[in-house]
N, C-alpha and C. Protein backbone atom coordinates (compact mmCIF):
# COMPACT_ATOMS: atom_id res chain seq x y z
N UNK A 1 58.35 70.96 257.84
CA UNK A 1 57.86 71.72 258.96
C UNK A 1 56.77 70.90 259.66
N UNK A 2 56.90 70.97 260.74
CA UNK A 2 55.76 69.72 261.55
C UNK A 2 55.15 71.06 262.33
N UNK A 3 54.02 70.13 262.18
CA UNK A 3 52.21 70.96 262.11
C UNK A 3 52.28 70.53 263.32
N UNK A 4 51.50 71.41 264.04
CA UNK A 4 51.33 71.36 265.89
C UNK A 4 49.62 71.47 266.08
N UNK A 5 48.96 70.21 266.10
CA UNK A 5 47.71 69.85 265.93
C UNK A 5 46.90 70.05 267.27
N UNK A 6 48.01 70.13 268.17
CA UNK A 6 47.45 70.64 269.75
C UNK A 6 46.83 72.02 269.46
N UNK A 7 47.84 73.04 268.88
CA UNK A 7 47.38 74.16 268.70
C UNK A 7 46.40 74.34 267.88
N UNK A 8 46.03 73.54 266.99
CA UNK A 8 44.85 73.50 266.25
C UNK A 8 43.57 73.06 266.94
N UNK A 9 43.57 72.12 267.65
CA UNK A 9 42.20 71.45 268.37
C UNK A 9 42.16 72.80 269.58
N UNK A 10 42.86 73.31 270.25
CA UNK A 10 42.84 74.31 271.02
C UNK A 10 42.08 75.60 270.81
N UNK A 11 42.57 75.73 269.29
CA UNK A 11 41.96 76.98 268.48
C UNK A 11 40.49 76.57 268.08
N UNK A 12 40.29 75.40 267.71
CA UNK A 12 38.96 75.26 267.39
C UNK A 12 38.41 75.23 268.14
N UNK A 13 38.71 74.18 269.68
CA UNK A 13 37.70 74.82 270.46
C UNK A 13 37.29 75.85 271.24
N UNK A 14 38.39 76.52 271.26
CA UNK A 14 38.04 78.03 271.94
C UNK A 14 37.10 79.07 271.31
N UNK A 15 37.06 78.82 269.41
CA UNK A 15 36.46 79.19 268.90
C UNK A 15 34.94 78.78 268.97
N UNK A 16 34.47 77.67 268.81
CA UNK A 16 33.58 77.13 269.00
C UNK A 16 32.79 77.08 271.14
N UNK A 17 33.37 76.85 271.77
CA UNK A 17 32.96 77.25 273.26
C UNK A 17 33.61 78.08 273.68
N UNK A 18 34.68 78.08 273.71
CA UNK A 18 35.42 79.55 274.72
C UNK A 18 34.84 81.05 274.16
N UNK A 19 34.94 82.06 273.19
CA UNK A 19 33.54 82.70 272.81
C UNK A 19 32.35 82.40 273.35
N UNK A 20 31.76 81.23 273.46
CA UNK A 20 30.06 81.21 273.92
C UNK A 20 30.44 81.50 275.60
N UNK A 21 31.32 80.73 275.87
CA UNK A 21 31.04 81.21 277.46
C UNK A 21 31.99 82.72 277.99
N UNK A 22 32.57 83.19 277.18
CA UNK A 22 32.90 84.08 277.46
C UNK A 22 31.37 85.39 277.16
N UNK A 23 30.96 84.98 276.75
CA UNK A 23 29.64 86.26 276.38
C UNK A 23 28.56 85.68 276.95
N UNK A 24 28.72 84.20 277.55
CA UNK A 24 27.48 84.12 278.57
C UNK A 24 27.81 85.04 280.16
N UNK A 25 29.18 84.91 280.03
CA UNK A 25 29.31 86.16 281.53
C UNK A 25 29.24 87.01 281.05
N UNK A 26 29.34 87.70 279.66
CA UNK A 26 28.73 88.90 279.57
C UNK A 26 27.55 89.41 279.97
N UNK A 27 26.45 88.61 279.41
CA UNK A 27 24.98 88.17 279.31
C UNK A 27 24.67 88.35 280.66
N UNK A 28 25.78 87.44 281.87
CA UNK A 28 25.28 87.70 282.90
C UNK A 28 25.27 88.58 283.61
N UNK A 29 26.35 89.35 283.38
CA UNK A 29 26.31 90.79 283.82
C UNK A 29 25.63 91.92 283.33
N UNK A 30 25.17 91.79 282.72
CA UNK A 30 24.64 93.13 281.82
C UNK A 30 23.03 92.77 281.67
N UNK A 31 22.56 91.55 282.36
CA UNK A 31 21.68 91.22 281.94
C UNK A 31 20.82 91.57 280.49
N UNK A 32 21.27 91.96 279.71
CA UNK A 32 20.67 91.70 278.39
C UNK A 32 21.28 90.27 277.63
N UNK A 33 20.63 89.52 277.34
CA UNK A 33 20.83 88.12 276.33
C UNK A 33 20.86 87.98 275.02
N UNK A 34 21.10 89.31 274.37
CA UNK A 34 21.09 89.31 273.13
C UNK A 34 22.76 89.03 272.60
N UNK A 35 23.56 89.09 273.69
CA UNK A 35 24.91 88.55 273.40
C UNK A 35 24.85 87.27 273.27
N UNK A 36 24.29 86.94 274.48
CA UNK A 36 24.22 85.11 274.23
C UNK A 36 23.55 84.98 273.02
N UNK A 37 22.73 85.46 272.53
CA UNK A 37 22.34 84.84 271.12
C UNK A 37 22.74 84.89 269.79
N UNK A 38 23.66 86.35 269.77
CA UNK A 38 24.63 86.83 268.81
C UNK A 38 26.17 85.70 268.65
N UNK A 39 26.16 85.49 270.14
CA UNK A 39 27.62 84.90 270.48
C UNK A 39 27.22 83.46 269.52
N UNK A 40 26.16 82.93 270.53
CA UNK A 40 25.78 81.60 269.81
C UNK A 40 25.62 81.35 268.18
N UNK A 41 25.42 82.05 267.45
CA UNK A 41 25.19 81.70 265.91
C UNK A 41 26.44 81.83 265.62
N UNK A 42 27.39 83.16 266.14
CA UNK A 42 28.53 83.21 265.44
C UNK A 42 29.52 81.71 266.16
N UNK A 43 29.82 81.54 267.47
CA UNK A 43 30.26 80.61 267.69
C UNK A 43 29.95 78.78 266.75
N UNK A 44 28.90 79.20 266.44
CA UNK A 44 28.44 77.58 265.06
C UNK A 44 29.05 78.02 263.98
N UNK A 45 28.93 78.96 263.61
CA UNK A 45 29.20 79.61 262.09
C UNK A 45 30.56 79.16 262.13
N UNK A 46 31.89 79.72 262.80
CA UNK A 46 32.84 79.78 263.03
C UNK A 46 33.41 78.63 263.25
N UNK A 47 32.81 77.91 264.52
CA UNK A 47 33.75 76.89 265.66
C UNK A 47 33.44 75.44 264.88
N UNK A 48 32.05 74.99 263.89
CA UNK A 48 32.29 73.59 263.45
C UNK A 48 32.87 73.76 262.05
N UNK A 49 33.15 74.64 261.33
CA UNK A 49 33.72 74.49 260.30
C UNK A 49 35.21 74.51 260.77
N UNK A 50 35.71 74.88 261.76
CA UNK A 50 36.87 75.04 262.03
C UNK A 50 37.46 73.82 263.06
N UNK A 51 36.24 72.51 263.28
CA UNK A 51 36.63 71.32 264.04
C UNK A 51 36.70 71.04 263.05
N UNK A 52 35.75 70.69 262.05
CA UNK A 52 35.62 69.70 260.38
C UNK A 52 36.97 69.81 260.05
N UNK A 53 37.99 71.10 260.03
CA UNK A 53 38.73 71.15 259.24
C UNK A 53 39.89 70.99 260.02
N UNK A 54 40.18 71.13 261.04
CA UNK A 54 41.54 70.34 262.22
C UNK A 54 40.91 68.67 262.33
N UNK A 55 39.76 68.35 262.33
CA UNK A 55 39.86 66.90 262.03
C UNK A 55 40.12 66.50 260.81
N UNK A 56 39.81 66.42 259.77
CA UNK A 56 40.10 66.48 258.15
C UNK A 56 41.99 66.14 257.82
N UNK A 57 42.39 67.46 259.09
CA UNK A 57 43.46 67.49 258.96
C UNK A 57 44.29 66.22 259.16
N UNK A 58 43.87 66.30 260.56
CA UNK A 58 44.83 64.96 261.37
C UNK A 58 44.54 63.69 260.93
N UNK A 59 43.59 63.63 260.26
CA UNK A 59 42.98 62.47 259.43
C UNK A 59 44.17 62.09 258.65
N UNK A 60 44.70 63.31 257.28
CA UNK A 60 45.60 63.43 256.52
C UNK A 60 46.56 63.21 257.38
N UNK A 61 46.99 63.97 258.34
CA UNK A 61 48.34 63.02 258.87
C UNK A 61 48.78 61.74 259.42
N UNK A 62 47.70 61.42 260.08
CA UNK A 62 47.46 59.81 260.45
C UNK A 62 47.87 58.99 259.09
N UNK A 63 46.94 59.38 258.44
CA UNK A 63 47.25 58.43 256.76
C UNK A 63 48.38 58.77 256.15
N UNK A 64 49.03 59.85 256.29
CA UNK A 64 50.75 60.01 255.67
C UNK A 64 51.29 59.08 256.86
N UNK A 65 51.61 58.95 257.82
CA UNK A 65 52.49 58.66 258.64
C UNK A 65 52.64 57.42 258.24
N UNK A 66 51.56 56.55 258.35
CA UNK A 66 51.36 55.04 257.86
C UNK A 66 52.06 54.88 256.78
């Protein structure tokens, strides 16, 4: 079964920025900023463990292919 690594770098980064800027237009509308700051910890928490691990990945496939 071949792994689709587009969809992975996609997912990570949406996780990691697409969330933050989706709740900075929240932020901007609602003017309260406590989204942006909620958004922001969870977007780290979430979005670099989830690049570490789609890079990690493709790492492993680079080195099988060879």
């Amino acid at each position: 079964m071949k792994e689709n690594m587009l969809f992975a770098w996609i997912a990570s980064w949406l996780a990691l920025v697409g969330q933050l800027i989706f709740f900075m237009g929240v932020a901007l509308v609602t003017g309260d900023w406590r989204y942006m700051m909620w958004s922001f910890m969870i977007s780290i928490i979430v979005g670099i463990p989830s690049i570490m691990g789609t890079y990690k990945r493709n790492q492993q496939l680079k080195a099988y292919k060879k």
